[in-house]
N, C-alpha and C. Protein backbone atom coordinates (compact mmCIF):
# COMPACT_ATOMS: atom_id res chain seq x y z
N UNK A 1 -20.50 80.69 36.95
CA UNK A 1 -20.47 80.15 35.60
C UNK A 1 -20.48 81.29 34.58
N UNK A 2 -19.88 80.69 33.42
CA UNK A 2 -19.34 81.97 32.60
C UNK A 2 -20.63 81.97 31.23
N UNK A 3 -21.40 82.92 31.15
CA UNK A 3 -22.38 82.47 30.37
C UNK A 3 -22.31 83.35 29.22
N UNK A 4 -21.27 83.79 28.66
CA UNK A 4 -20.90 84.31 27.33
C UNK A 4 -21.39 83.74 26.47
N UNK A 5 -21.68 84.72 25.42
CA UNK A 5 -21.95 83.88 24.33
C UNK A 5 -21.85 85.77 23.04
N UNK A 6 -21.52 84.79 21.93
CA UNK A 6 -20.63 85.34 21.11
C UNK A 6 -21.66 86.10 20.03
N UNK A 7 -21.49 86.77 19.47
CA UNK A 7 -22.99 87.70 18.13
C UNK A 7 -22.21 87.79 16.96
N UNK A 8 -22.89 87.44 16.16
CA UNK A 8 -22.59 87.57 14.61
C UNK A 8 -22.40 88.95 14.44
N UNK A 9 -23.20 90.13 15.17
CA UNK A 9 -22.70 91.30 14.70
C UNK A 9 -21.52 91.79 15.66
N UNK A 10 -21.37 91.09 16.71
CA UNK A 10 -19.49 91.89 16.77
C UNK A 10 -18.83 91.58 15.89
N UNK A 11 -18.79 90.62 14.61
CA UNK A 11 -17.76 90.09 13.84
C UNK A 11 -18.08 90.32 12.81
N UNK A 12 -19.06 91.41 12.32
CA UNK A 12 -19.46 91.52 10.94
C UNK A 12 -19.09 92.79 10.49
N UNK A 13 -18.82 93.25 9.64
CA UNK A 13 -17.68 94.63 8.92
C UNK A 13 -19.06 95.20 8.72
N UNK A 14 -19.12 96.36 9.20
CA UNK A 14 -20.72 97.37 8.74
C UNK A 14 -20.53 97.83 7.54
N UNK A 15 -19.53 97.66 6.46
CA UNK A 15 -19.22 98.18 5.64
C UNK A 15 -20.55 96.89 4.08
N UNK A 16 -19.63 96.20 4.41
CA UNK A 16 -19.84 94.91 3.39
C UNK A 16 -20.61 93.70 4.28
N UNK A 17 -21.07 93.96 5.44
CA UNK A 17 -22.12 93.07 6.16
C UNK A 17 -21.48 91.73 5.85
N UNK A 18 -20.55 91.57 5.96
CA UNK A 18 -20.31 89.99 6.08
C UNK A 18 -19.35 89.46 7.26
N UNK A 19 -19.47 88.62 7.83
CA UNK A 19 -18.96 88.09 8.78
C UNK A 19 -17.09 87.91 8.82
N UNK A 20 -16.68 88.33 9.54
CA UNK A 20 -15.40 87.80 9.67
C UNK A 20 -15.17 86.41 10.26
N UNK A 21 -14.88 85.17 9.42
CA UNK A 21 -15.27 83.85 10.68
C UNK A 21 -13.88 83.84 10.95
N UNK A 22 -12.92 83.65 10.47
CA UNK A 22 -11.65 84.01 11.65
C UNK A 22 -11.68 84.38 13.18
N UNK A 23 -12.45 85.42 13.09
CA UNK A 23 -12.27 86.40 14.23
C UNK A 23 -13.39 85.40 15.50
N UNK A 24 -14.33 85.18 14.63
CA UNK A 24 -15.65 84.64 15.32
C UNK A 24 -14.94 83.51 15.56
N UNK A 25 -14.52 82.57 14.99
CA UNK A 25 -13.59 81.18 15.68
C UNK A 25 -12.88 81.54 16.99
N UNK A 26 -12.21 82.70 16.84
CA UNK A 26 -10.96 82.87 17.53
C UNK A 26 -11.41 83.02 19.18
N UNK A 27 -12.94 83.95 18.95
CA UNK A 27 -13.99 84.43 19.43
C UNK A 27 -14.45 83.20 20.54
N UNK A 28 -14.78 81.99 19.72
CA UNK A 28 -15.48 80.53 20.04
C UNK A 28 -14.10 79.97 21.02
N UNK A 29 -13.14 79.95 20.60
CA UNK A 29 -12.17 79.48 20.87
C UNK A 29 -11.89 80.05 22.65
N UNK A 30 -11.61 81.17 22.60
CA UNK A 30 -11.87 81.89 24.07
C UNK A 30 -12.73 81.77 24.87
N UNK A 31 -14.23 81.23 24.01
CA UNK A 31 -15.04 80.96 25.35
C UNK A 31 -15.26 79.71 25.43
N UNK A 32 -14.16 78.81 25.16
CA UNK A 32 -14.45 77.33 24.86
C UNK A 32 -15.56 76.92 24.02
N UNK A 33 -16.38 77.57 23.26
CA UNK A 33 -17.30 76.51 22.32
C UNK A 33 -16.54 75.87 21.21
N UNK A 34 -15.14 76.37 21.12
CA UNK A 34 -14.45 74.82 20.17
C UNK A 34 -12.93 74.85 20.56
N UNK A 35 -12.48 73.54 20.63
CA UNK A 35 -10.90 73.25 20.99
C UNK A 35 -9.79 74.42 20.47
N UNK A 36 -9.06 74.63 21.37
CA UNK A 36 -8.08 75.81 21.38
C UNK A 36 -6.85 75.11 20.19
N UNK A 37 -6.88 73.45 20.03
CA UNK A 37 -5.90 72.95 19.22
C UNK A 37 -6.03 73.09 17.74
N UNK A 38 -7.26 72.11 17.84
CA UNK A 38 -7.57 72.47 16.30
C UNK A 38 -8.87 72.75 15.59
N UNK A 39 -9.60 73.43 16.67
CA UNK A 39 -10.67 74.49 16.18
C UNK A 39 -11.87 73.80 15.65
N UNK A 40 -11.83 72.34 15.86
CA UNK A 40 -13.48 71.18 16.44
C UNK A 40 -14.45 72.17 17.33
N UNK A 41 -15.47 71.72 17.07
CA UNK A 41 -16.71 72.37 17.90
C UNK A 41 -16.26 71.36 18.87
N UNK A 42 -17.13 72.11 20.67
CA UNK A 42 -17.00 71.15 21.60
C UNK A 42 -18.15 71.54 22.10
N UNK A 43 -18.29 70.25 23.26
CA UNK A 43 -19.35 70.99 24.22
C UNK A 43 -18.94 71.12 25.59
N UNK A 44 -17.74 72.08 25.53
CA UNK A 44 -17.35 71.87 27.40
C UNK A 44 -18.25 73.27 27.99
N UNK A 45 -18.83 73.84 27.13
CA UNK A 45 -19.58 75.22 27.90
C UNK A 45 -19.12 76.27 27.49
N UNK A 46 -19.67 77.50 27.58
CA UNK A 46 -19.21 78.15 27.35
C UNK A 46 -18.03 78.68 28.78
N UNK A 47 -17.37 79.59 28.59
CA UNK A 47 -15.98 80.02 29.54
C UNK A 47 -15.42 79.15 30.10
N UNK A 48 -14.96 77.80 29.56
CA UNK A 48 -14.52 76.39 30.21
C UNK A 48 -13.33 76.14 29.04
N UNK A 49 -12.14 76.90 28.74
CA UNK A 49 -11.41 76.32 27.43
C UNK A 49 -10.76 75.28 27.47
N UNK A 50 -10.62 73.96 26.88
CA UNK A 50 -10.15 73.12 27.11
C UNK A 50 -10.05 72.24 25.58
N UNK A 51 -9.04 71.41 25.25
CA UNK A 51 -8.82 69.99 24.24
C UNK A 51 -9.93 69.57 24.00
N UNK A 52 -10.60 68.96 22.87
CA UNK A 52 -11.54 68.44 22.52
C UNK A 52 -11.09 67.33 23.00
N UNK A 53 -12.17 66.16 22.41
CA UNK A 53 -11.69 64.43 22.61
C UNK A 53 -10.29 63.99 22.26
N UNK A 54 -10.54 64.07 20.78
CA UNK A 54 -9.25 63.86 19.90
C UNK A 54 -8.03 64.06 20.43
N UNK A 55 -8.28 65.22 20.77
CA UNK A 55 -6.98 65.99 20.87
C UNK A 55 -6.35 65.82 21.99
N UNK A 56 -7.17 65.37 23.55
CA UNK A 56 -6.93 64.92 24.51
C UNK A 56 -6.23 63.33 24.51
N UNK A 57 -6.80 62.92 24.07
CA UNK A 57 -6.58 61.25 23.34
C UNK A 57 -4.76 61.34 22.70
N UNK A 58 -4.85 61.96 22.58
CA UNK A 58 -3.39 62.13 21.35
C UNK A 58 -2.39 62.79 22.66
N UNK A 59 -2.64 63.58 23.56
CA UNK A 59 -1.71 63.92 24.54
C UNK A 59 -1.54 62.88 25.37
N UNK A 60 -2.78 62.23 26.27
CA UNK A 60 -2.72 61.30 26.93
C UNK A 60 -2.56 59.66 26.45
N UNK A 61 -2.53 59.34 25.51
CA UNK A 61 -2.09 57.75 25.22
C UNK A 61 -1.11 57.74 24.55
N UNK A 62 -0.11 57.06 25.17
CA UNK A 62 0.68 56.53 24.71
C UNK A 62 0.93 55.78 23.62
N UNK A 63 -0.22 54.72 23.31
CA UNK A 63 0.04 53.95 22.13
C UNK A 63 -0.45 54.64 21.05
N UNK A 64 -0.85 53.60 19.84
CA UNK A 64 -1.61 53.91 18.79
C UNK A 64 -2.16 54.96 18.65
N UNK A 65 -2.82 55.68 18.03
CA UNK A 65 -4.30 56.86 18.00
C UNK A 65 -4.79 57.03 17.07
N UNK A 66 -5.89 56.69 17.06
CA UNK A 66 -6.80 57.67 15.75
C UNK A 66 -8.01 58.77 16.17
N UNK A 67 -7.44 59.65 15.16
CA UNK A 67 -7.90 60.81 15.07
C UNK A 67 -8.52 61.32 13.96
N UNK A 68 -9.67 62.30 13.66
CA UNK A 68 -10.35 62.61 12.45
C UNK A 68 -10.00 63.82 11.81
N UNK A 69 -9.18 64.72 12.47
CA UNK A 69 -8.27 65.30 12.13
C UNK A 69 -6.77 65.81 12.49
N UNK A 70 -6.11 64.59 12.99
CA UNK A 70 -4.47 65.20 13.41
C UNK A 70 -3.60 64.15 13.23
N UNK A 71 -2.39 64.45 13.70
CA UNK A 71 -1.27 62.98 13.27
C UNK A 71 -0.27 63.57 14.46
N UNK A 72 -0.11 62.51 14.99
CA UNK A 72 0.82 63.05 16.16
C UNK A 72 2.10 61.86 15.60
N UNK A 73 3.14 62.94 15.88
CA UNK A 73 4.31 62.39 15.40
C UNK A 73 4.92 61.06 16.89
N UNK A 74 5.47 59.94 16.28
CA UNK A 74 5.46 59.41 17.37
C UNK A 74 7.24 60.06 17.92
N UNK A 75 7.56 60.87 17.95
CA UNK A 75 9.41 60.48 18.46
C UNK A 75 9.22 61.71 19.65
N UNK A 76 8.34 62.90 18.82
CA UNK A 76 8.20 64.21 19.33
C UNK A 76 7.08 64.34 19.82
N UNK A 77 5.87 63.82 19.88
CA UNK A 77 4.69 63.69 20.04
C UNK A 77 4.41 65.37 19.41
N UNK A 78 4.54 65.80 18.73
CA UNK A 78 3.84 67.20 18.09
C UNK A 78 2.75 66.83 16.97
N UNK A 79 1.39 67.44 17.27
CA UNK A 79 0.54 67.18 16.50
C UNK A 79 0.24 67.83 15.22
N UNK A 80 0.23 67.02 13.91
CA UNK A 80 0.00 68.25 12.48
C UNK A 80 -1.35 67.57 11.99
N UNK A 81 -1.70 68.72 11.09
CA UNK A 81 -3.11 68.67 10.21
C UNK A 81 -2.72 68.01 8.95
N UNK A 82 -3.80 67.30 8.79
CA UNK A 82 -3.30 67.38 7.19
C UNK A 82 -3.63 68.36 6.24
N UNK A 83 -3.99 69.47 6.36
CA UNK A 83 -3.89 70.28 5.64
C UNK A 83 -2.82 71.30 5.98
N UNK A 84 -2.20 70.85 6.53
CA UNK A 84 -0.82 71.78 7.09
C UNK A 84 0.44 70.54 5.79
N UNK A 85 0.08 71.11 4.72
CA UNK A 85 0.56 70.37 3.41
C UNK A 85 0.86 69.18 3.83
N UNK A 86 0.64 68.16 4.01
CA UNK A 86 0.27 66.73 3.71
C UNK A 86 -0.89 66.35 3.25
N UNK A 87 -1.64 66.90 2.09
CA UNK A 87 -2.73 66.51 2.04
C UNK A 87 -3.01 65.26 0.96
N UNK A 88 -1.60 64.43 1.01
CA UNK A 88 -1.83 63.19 0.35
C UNK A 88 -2.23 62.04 1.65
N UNK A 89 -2.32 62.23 2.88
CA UNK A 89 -3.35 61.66 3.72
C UNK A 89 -4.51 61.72 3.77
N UNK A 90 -5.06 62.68 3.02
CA UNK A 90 -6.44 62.42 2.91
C UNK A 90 -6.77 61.10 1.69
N UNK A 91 -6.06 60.49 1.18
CA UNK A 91 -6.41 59.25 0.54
C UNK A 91 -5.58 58.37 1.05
N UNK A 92 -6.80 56.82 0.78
CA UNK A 92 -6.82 55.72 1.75
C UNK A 92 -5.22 55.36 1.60
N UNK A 93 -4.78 54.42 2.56
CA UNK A 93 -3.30 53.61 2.35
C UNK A 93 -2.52 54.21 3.27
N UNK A 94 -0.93 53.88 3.19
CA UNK A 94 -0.41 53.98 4.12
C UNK A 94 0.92 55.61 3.57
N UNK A 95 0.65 55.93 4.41
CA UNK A 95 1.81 57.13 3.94
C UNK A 95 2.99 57.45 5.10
N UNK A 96 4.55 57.61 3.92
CA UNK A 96 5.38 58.10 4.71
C UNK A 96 5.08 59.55 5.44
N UNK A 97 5.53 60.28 6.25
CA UNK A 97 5.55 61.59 6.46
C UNK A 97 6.60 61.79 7.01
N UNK A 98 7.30 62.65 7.30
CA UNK A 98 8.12 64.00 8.50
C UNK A 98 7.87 64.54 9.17
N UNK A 99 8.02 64.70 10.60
CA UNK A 99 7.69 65.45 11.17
C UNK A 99 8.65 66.75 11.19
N UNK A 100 7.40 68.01 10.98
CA UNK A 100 7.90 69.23 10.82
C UNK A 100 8.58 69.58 12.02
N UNK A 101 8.67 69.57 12.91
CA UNK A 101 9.44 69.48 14.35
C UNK A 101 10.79 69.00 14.37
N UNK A 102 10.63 67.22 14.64
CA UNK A 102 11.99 66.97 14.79
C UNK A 102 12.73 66.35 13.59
N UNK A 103 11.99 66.18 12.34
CA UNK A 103 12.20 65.55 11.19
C UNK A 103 12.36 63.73 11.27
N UNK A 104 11.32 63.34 11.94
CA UNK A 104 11.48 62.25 12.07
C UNK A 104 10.31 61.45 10.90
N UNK A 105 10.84 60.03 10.50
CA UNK A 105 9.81 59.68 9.81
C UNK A 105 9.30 58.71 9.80
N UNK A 106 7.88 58.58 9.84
CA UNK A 106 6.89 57.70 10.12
C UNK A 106 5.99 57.25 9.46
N UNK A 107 5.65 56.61 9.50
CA UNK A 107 4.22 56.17 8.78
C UNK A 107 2.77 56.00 9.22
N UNK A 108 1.76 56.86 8.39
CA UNK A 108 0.53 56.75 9.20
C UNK A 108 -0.51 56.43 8.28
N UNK A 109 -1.57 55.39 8.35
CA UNK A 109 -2.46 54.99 7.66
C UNK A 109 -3.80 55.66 7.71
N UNK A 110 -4.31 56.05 6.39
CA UNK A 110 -5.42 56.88 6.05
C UNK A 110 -6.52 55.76 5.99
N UNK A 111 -7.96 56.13 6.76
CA UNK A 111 -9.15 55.34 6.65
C UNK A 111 -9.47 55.98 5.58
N UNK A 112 -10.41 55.70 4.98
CA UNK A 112 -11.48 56.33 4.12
C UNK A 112 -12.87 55.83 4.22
N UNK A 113 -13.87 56.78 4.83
CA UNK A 113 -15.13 56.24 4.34
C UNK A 113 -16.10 57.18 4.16
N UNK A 114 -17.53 56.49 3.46
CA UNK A 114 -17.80 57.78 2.45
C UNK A 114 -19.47 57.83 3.11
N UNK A 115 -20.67 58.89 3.38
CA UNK A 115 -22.03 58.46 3.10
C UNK A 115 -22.44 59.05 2.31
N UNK A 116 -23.67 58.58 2.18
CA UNK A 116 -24.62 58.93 1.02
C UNK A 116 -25.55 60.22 1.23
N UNK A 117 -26.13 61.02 0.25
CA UNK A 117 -27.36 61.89 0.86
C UNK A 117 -28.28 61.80 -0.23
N UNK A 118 -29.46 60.71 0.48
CA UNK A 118 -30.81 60.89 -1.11
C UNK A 118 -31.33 62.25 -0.98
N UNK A 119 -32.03 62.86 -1.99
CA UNK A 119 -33.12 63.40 -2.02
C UNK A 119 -34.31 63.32 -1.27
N UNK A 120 -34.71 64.27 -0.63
CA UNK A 120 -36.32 64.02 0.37
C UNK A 120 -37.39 63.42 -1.07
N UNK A 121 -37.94 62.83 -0.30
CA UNK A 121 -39.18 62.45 -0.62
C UNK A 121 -40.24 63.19 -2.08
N UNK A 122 -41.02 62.72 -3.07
CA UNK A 122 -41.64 63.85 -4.12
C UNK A 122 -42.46 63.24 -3.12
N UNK A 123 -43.39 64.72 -3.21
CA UNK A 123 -44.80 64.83 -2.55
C UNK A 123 -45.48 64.17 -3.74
N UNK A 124 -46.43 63.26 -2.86
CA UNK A 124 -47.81 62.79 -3.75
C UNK A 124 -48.68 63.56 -4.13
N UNK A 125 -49.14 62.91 -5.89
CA UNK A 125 -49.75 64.02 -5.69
C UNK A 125 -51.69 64.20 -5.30
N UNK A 126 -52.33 65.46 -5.23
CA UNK A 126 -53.73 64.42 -4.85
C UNK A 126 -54.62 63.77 -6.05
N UNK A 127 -55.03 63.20 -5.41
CA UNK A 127 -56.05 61.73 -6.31
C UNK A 127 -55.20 60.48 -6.74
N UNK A 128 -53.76 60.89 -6.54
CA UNK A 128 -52.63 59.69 -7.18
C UNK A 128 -53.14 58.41 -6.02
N UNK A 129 -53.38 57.05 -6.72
CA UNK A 129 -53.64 56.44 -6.28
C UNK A 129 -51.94 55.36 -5.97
């Protein structure tokens, strides 16, 4: 078993102490702690590289798919981001697209949903009844 594991200071410039995360992804990516497709954290282990869920899901089924970040074209099956400029999928409804591949065009429907984050708790204070 491959029990690598990756250090913030191989990837940090001694100059300006800050991290290169590029490099450190690329880093993660080689020892499998995130998908070689589209760079999701995983948990296949470390030195095990392999497809996340998603991304496995989208090679292997044939029908339908949803995914939380990809769009697989149906003619070519080639998978894009939406931030690989379509980023009018990130709002709800249904959108035309192209595929950058074979130029085919399809339509794929955007979910949208949103949560909340309260504030922790004010400490009581003492004697407050």
């Amino acid at each position: 078993m491959n029990t690598q594991m990756i250090k913030f200071e191989d990837h940090t410039d001694p100059e300006t102490k800050k991290i290169n995360w590029e490099t450190y992804r690329e880093a993660e990516i080689a020892i499998g702690s995130r998908c070689y497709r589209c760079g999701h954290s995983s948990c296949f282990g470390p030195g095990y590289r392999d497809l996340c869920s998603d991304c496995k899901n989208m090679d292997e089924n044939s029908g339908e798919v949803t995914s939380s970040n990809r769009v697989r074209c149906p003619n070519c099956t080639h998978q894009m981001s939406p931030n690989d400029d379509l980023y009018e999928l990130y709002e709800e409804g249904t959108h035309e697209i192209c595929c950058d591949e074979c130029g085919e065009i399809f339509e794929v429907e955007t979910s949208v949903s949103y949560s909340f984050e309260s504030p922790a708790l004010k400490k009581e204070e003492k004697g407050a009844v």
